[in-house]
Protein backbone atom coordinates (compact mmCIF):
# COMPACT_ATOMS: atom_id res chain seq x y z
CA UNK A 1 296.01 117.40 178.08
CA UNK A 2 294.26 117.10 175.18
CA UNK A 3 291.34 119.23 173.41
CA UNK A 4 288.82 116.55 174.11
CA UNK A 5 289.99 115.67 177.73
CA UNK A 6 290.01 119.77 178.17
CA UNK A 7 286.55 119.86 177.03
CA UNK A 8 285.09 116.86 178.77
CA UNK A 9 286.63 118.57 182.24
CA UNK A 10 285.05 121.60 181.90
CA UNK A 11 281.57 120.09 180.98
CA UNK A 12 282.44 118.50 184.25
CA UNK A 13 282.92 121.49 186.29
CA UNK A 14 279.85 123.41 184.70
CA UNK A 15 278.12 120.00 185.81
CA UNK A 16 276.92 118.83 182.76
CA UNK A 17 277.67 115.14 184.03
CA UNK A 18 275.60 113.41 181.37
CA UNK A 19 277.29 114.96 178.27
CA UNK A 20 280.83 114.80 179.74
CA UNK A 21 279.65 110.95 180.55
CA UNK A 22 278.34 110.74 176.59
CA UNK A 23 281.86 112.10 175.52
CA UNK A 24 284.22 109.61 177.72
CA UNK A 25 282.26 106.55 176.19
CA UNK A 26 282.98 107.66 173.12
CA UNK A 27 287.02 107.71 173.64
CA UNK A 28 289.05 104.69 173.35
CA UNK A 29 291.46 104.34 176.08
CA UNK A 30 294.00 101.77 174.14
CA UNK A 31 294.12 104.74 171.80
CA UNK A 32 295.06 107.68 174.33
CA UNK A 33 298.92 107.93 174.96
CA UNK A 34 300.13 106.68 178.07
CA UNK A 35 300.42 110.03 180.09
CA UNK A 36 296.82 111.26 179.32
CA UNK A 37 295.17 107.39 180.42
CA UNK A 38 295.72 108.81 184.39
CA UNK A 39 293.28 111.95 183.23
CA UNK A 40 291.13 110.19 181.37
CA UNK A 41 290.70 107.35 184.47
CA UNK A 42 290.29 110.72 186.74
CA UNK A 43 287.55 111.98 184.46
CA UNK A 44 285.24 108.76 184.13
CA UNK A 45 285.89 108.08 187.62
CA UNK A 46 284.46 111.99 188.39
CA UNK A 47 281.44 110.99 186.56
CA UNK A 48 281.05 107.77 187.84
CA UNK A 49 282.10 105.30 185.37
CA UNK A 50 284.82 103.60 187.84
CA UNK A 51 284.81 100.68 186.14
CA UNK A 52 285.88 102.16 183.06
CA UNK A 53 288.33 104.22 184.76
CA UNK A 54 289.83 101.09 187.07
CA UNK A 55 290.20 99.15 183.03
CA UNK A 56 291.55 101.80 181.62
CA UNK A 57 294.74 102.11 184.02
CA UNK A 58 294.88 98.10 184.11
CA UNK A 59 297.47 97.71 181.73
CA UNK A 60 299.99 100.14 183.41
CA UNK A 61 298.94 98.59 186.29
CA UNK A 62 299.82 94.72 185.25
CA UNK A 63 303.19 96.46 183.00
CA UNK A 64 304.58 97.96 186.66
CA UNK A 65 303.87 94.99 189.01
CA UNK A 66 305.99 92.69 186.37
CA UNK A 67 309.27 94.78 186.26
């Protein structure tokens, strides 16, 4: 997992929602490698931003139900 995705999960757990919220927005999905987008949908969906989290795994998603 990455720094950021470390950091943003343990602002989580301390329950400083708003910040870790701040700190996800800021993140561009398309740019995250394919194994971290599953932890980075987890977090945003933890602190409630599921339709960010739901967009974020669309396109491995749409890439399995083709093959």
């Amino acid at each position: 997992m990455s720094t950021d995705l470390s950091q943003i999960e343990r602002l989580i757990r301390i329950g400083k929602f708003s910040n870790a919220r701040f700190q996800l927005l800021q993140i561009k999905p398309r740019l995250l490698p394919r194994e971290e987008l599953s932890i980075y949908a987890n977090l945003t969906r933890r602190v409630g931003l599921l339709a960010r989290s739901a967009k974020a795994l669309r396109p491995i998603i749409h890439q399995n139900s083709r093959t």
